[in-house]
N, C-alpha and C. Protein backbone atom coordinates (compact mmCIF):
# COMPACT_ATOMS: atom_id res chain seq x y z
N UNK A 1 -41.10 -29.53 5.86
CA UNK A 1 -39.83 -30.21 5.94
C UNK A 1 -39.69 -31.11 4.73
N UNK A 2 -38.29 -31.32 4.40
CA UNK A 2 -38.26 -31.87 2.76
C UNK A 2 -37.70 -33.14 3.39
N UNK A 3 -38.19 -34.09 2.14
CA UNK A 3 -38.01 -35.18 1.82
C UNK A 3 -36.86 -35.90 2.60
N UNK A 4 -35.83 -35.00 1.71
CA UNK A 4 -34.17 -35.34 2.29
C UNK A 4 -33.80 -34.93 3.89
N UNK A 5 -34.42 -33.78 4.24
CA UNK A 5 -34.76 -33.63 5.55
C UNK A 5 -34.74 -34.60 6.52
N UNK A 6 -35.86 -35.42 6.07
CA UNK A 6 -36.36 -36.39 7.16
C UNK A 6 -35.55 -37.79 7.19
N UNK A 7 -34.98 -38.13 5.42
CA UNK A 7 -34.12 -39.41 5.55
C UNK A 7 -33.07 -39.01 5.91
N UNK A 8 -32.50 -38.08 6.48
CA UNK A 8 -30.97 -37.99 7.56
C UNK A 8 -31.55 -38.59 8.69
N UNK A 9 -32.70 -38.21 9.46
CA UNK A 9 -33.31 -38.52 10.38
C UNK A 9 -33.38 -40.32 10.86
N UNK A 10 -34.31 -40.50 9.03
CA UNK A 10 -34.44 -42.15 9.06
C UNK A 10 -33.41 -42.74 9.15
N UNK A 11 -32.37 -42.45 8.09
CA UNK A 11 -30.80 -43.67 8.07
C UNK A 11 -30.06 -43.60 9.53
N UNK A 12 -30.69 -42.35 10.22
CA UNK A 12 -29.39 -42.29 11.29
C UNK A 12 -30.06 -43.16 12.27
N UNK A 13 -31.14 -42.72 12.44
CA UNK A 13 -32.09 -43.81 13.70
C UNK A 13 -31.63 -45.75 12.88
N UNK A 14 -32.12 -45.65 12.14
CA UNK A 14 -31.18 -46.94 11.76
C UNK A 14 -30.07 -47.45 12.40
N UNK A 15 -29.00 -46.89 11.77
CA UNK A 15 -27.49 -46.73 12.22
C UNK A 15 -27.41 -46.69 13.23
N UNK A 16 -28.34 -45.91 14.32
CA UNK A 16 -28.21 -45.93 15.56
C UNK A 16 -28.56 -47.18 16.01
N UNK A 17 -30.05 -47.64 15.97
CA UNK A 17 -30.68 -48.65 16.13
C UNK A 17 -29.21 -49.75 16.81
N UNK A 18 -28.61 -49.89 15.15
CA UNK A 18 -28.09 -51.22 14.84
C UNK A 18 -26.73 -51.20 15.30
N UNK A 19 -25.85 -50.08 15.91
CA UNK A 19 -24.61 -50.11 16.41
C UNK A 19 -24.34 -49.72 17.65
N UNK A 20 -25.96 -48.78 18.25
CA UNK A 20 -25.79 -47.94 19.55
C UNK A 20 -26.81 -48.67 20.72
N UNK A 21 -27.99 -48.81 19.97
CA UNK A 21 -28.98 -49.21 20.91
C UNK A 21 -28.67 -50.36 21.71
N UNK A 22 -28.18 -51.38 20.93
CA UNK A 22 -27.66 -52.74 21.87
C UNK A 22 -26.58 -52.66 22.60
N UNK A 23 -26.05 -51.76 23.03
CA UNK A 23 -25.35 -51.40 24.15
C UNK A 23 -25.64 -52.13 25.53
N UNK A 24 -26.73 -52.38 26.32
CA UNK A 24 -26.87 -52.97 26.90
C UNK A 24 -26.53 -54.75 27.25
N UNK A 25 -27.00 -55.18 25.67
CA UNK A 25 -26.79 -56.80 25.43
C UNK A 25 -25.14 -56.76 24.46
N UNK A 26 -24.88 -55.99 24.01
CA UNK A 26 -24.11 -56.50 23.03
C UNK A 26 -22.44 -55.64 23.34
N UNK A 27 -21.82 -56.02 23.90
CA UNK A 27 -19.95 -55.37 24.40
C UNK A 27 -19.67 -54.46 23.55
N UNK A 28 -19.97 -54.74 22.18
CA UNK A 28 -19.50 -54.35 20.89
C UNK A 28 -20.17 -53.16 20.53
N UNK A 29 -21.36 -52.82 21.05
CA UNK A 29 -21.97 -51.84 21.00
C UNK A 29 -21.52 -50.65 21.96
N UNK A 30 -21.34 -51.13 23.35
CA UNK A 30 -21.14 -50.72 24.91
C UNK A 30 -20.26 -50.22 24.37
N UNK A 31 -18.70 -50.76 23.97
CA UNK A 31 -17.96 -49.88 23.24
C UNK A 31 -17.66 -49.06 21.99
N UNK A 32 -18.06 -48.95 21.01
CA UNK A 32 -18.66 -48.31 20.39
C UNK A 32 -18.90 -46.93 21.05
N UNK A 33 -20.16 -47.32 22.05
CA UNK A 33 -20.99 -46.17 22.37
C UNK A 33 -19.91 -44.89 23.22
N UNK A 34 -19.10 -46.20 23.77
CA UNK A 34 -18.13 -45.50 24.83
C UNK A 34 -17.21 -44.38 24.45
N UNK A 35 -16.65 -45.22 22.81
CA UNK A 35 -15.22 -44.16 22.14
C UNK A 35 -16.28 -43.10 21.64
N UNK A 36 -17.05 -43.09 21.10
CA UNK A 36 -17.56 -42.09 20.23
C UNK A 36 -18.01 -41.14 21.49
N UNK A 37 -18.07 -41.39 22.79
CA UNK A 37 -18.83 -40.27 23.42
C UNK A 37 -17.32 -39.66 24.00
N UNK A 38 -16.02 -40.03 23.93
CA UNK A 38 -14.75 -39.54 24.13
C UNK A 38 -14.10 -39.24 23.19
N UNK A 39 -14.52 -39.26 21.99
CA UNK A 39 -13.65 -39.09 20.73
C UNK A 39 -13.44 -37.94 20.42
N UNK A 40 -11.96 -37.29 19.60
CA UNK A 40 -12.05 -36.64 19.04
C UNK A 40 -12.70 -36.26 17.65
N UNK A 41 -12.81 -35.11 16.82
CA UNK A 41 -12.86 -35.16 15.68
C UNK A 41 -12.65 -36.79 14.58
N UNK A 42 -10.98 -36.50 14.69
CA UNK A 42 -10.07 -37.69 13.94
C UNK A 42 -10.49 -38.87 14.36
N UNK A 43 -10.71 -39.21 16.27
CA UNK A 43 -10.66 -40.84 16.26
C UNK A 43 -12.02 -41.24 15.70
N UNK A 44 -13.23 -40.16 16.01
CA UNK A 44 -14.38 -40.69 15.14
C UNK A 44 -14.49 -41.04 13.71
N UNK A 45 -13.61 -40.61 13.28
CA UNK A 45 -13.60 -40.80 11.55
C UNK A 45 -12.88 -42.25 11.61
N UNK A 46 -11.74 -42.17 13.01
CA UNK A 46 -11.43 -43.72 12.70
C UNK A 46 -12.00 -44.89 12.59
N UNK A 47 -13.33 -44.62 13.62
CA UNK A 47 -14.63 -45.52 13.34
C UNK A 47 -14.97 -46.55 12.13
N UNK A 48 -15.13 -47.46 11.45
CA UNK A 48 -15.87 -48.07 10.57
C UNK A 48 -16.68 -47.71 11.08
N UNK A 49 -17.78 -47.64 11.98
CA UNK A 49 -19.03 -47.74 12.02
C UNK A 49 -19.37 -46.81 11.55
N UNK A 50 -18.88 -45.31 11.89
CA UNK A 50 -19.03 -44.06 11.50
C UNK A 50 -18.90 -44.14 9.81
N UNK A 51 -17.90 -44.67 9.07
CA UNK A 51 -17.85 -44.45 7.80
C UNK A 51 -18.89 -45.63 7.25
N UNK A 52 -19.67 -46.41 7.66
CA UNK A 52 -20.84 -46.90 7.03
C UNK A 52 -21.90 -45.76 7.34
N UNK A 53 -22.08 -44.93 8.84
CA UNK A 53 -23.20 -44.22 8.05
C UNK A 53 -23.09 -42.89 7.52
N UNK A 54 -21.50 -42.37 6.73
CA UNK A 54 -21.15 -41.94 6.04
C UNK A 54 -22.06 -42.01 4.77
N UNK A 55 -21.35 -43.40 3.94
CA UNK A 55 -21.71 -43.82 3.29
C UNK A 55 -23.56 -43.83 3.24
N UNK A 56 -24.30 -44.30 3.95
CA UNK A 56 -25.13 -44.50 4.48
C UNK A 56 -26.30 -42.85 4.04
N UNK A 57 -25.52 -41.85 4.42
CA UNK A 57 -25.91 -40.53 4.28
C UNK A 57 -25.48 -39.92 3.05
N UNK A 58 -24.58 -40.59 2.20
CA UNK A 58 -24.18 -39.82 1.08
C UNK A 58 -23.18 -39.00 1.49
N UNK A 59 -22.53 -39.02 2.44
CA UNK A 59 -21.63 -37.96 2.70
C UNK A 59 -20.60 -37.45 1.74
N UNK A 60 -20.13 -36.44 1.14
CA UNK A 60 -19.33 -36.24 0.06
C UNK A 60 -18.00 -36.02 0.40
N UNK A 61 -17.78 -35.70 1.89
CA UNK A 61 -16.41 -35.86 2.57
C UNK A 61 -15.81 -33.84 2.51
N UNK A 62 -16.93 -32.97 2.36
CA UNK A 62 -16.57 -31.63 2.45
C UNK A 62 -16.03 -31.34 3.96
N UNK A 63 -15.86 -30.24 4.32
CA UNK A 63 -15.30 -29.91 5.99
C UNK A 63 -16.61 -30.16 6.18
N UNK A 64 -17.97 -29.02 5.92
CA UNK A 64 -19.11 -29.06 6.76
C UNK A 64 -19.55 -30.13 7.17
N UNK A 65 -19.99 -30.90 6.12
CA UNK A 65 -20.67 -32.58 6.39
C UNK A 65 -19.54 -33.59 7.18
N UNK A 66 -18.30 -33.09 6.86
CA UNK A 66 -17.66 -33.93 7.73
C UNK A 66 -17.78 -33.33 9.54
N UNK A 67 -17.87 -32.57 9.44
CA UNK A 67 -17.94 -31.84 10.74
C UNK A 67 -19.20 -32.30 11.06
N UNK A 68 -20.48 -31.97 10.29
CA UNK A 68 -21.65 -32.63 11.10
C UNK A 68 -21.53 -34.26 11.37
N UNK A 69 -20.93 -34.86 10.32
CA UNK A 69 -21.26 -36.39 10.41
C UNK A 69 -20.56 -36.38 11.84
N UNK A 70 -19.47 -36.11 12.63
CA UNK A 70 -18.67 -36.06 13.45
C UNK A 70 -19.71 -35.89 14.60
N UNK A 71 -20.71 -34.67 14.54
CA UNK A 71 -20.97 -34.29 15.72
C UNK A 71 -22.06 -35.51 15.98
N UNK A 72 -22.80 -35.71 14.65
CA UNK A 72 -24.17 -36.87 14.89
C UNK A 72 -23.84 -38.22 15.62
N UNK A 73 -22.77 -38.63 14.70
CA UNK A 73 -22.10 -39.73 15.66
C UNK A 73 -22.22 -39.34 17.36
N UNK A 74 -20.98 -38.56 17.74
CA UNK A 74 -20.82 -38.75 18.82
C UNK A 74 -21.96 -38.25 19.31
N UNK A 75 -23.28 -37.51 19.40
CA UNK A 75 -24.49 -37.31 19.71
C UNK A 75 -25.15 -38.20 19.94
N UNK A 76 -25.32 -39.09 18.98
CA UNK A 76 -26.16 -40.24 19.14
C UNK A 76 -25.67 -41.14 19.88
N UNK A 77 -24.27 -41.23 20.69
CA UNK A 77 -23.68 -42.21 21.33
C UNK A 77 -23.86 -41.87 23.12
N UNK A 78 -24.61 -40.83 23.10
CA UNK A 78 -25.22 -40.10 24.17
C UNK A 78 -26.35 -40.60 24.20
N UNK A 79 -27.09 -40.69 23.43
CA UNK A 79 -28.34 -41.23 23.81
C UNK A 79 -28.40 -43.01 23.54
N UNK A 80 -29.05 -43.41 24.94
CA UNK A 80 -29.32 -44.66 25.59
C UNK A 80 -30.55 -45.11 25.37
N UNK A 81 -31.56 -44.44 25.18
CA UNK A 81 -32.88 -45.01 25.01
C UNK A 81 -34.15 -44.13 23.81
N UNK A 82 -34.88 -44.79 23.28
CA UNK A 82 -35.44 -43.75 22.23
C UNK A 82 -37.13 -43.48 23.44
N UNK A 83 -37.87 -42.43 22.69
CA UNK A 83 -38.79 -41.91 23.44
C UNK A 83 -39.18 -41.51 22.19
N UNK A 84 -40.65 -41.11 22.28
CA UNK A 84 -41.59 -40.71 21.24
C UNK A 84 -41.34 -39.29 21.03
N UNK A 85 -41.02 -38.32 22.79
CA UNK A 85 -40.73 -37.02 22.53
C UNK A 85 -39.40 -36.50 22.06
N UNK A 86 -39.33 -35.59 21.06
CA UNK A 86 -38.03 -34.52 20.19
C UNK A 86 -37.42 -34.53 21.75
N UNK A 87 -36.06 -33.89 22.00
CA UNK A 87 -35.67 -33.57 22.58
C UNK A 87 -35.74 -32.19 23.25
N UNK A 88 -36.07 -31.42 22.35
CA UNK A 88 -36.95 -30.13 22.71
C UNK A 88 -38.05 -29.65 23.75
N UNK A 89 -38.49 -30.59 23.56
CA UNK A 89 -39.90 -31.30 24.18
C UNK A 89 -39.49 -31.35 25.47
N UNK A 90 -38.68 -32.90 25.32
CA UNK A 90 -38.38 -33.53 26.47
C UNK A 90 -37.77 -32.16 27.62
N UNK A 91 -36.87 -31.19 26.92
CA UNK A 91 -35.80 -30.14 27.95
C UNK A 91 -36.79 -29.33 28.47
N UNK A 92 -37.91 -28.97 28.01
CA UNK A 92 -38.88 -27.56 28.46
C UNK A 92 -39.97 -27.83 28.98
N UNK A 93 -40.92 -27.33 29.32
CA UNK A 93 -42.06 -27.38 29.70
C UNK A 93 -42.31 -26.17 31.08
N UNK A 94 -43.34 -26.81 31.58
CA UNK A 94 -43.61 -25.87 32.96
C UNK A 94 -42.48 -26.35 33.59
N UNK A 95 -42.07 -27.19 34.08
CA UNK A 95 -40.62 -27.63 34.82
C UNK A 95 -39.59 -27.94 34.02
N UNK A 96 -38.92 -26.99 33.35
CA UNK A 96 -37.77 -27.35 32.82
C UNK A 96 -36.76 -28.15 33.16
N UNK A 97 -36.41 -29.16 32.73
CA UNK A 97 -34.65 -30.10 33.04
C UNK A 97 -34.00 -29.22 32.47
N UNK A 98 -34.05 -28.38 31.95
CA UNK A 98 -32.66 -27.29 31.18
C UNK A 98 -33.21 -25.76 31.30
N UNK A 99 -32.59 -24.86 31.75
CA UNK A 99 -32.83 -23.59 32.06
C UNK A 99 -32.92 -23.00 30.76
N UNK A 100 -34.29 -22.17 30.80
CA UNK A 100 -33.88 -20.80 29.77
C UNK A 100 -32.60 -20.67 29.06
N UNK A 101 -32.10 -19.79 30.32
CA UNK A 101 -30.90 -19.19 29.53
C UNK A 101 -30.03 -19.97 29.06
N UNK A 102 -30.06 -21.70 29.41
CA UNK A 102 -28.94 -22.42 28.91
C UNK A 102 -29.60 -22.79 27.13
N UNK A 103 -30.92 -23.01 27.36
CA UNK A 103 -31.78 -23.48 25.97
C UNK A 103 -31.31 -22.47 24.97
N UNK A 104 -30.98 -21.13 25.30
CA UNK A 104 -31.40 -20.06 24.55
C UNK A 104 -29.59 -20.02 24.11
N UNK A 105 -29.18 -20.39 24.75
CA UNK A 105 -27.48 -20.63 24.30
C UNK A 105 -27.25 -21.61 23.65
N UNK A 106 -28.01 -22.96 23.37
CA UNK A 106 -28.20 -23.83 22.62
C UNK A 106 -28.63 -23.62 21.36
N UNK A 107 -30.06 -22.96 21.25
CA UNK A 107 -30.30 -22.06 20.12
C UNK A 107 -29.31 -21.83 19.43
N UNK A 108 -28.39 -20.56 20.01
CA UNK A 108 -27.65 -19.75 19.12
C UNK A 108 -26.67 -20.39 18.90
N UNK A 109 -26.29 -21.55 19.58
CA UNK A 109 -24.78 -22.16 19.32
C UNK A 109 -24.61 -22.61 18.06
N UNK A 110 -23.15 -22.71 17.75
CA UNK A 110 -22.69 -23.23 16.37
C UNK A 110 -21.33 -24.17 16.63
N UNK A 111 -20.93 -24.90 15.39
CA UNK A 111 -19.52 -26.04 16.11
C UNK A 111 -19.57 -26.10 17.10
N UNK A 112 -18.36 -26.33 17.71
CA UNK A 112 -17.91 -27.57 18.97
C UNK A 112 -18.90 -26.80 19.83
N UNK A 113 -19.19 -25.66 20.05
CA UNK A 113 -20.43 -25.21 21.30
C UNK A 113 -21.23 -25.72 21.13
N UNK A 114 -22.19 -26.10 19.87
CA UNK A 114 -23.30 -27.19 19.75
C UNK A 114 -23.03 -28.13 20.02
N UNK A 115 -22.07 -28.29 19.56
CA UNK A 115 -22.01 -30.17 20.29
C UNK A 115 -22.17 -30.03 21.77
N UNK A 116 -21.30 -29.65 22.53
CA UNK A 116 -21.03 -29.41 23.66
C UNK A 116 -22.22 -29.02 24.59
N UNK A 117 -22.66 -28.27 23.88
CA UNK A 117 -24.14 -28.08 24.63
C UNK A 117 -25.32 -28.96 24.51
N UNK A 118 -25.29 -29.77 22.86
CA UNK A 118 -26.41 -30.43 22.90
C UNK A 118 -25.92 -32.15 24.04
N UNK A 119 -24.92 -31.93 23.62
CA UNK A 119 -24.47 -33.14 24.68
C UNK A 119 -24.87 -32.86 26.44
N UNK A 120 -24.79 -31.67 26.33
CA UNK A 120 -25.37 -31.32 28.00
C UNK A 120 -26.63 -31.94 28.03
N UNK A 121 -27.85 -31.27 27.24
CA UNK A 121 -29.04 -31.36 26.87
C UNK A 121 -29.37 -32.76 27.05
N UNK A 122 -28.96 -33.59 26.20
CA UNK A 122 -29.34 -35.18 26.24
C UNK A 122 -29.07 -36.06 26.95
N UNK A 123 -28.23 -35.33 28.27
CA UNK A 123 -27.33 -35.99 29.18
C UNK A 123 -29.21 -35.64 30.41
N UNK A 124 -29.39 -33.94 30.61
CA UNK A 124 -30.22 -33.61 31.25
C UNK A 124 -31.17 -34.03 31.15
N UNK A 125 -31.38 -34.59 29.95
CA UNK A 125 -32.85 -35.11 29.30
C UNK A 125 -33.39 -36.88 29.55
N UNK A 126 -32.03 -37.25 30.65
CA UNK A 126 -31.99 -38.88 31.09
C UNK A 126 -31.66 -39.44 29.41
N UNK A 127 -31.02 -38.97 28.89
CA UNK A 127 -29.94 -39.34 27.67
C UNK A 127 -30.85 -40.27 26.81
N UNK A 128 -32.52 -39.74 26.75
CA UNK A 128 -33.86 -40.17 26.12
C UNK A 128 -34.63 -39.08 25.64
N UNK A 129 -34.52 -40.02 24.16
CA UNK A 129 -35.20 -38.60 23.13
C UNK A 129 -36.10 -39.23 21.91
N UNK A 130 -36.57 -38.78 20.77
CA UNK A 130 -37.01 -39.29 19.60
C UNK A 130 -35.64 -39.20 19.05
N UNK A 131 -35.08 -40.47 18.89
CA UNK A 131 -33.56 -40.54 18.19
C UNK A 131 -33.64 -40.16 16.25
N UNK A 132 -34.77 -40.39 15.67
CA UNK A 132 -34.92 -39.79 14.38
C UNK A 132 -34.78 -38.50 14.07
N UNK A 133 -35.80 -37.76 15.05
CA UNK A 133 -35.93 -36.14 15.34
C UNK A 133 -34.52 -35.67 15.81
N UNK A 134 -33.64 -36.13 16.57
CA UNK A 134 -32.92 -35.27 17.26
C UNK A 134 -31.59 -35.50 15.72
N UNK A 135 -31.19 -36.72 15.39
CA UNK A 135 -30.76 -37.10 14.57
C UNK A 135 -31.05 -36.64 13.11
N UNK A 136 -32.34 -36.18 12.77
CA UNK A 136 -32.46 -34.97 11.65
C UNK A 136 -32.49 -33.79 11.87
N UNK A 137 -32.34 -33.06 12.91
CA UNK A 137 -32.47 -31.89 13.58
C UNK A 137 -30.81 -31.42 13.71
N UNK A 138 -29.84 -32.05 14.80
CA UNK A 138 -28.27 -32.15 14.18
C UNK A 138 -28.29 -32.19 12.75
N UNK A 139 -28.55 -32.95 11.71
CA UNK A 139 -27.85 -33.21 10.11
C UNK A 139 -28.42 -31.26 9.78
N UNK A 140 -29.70 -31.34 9.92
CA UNK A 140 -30.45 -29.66 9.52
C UNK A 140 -30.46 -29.10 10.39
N UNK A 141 -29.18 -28.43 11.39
CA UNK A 141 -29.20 -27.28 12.05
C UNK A 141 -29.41 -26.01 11.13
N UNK A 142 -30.02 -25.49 11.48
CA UNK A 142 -30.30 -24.43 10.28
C UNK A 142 -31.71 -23.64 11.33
N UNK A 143 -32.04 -22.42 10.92
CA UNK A 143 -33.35 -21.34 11.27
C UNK A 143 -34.70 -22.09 11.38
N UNK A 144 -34.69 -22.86 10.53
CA UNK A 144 -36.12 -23.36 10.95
C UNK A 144 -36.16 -24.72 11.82
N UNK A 145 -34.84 -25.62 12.01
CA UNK A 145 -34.46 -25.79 13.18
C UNK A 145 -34.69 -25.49 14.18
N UNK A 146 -34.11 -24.50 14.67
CA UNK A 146 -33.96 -24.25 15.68
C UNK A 146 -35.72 -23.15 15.69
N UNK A 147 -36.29 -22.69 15.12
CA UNK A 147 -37.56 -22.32 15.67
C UNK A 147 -38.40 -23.32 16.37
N UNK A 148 -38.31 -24.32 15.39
CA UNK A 148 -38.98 -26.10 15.62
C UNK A 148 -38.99 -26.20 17.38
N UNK A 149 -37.36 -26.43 17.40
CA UNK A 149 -37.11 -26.56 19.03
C UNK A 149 -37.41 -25.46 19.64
N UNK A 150 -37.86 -24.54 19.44
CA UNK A 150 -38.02 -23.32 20.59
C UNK A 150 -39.57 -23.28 20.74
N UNK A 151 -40.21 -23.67 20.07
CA UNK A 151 -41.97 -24.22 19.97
C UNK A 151 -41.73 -25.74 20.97
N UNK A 152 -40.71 -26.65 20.81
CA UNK A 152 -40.93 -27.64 21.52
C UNK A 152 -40.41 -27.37 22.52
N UNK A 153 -39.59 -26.24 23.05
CA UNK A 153 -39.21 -26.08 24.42
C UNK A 153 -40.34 -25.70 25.04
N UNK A 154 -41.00 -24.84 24.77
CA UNK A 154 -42.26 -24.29 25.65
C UNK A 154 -43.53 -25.27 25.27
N UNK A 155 -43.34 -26.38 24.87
CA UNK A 155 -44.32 -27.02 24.75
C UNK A 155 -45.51 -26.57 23.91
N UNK A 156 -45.04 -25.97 22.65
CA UNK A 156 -46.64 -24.84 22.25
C UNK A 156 -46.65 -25.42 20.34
N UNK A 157 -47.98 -25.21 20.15
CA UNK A 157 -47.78 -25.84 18.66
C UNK A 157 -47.00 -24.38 17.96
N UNK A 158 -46.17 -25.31 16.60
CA UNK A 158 -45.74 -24.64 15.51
C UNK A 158 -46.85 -23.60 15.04
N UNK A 159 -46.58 -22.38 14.54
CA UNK A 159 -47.99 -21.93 13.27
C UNK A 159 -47.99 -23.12 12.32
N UNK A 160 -48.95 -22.81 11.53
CA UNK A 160 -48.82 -23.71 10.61
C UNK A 160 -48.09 -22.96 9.05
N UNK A 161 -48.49 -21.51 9.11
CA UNK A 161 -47.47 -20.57 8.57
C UNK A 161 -46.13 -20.49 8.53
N UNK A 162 -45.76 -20.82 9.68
CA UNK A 162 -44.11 -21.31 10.27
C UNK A 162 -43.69 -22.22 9.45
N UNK A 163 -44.07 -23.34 9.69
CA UNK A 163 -43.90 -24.73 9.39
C UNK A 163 -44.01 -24.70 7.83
N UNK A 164 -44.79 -24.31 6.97
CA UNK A 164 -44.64 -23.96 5.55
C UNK A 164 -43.35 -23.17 4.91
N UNK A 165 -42.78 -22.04 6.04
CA UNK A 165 -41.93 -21.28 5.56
C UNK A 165 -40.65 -22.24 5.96
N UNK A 166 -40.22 -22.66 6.68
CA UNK A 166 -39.12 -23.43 7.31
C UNK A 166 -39.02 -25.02 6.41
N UNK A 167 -39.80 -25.08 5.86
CA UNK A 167 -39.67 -26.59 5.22
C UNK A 167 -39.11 -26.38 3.71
């Protein structure tokens, strides 16, 4: 995994940190957390908060990156608490919180179905995840992505062959 990879990950757990996490103590957060998990496309861009971690990410303002910055936001406004485990992790195991066939539709999803589904996911997941991981994992949806999470759904290590080719 590259460099740039992982600081989408870092700035967003930041950003999150500092506008989402205090939700509990802070109104300003609570709401915040609230519009972005009802927002459209547009009202999220209406955000300041969103256009600091625009800025924040380098965003260049193309459709794609605007479309992801869109989905990360309102993603991360789903999740309430951080955890050491990916979210991957957290959905699979011997007792799954998320079925097969729904994981495996997650996988393949793309636009508003990813969102839509990963928002299922983090909702199932007691809306607790590694907020860095899940937060660089959205910015790099991409093949080696999504292998990543399908090793952390079944709970099983990466190759290490894998992990060389995907980075």
């Amino acid at each position: 995994m590259s460099g740039e990879e992982k600081r989408a990950g870092t700035i967003a757990f930041g950003w999150w940190a500092e506008y989402l996490e205090p939700r509990d103590t802070n109104p300003a957060a609570r709401g915040l957390a609230a519009r972005l998990r009802r927002a459209s496309p547009i009202e999220t861009l209406c955000e300041p908060a969103v256009h600091d971690l625009a800025r924040k990410l380098h965003v260049s303002g193309g459709a794609g990156e605007t479309e992801k910055l869109v989905r990360l936001a309102c993603l991360l406004a789903e999740v309430r608490e951080r955890d050491a485990a990916p979210l991957a992790y957290r959905l699979g195991g011997k007792e799954p919180v998320f079925s097969h066939g729904r994981f495996e539709s997650l996988i393949r999803a793309e636009g508003e179905n990813l969102t839509n589904l990963m928002r299922r996911a983090i909702v199932m997941a007691g809306r607790r995840c590694n907020v860095g991981a899940l937060a660089r994992d959205i910015w790099n949806w991409n093949d080696g992505t999504r292998t990543n999470w399908c090793f952390g759904y079944f709970h099983a290590d990466v190759p290490q062959d894998d992990v060389k080719e995907t980075a």
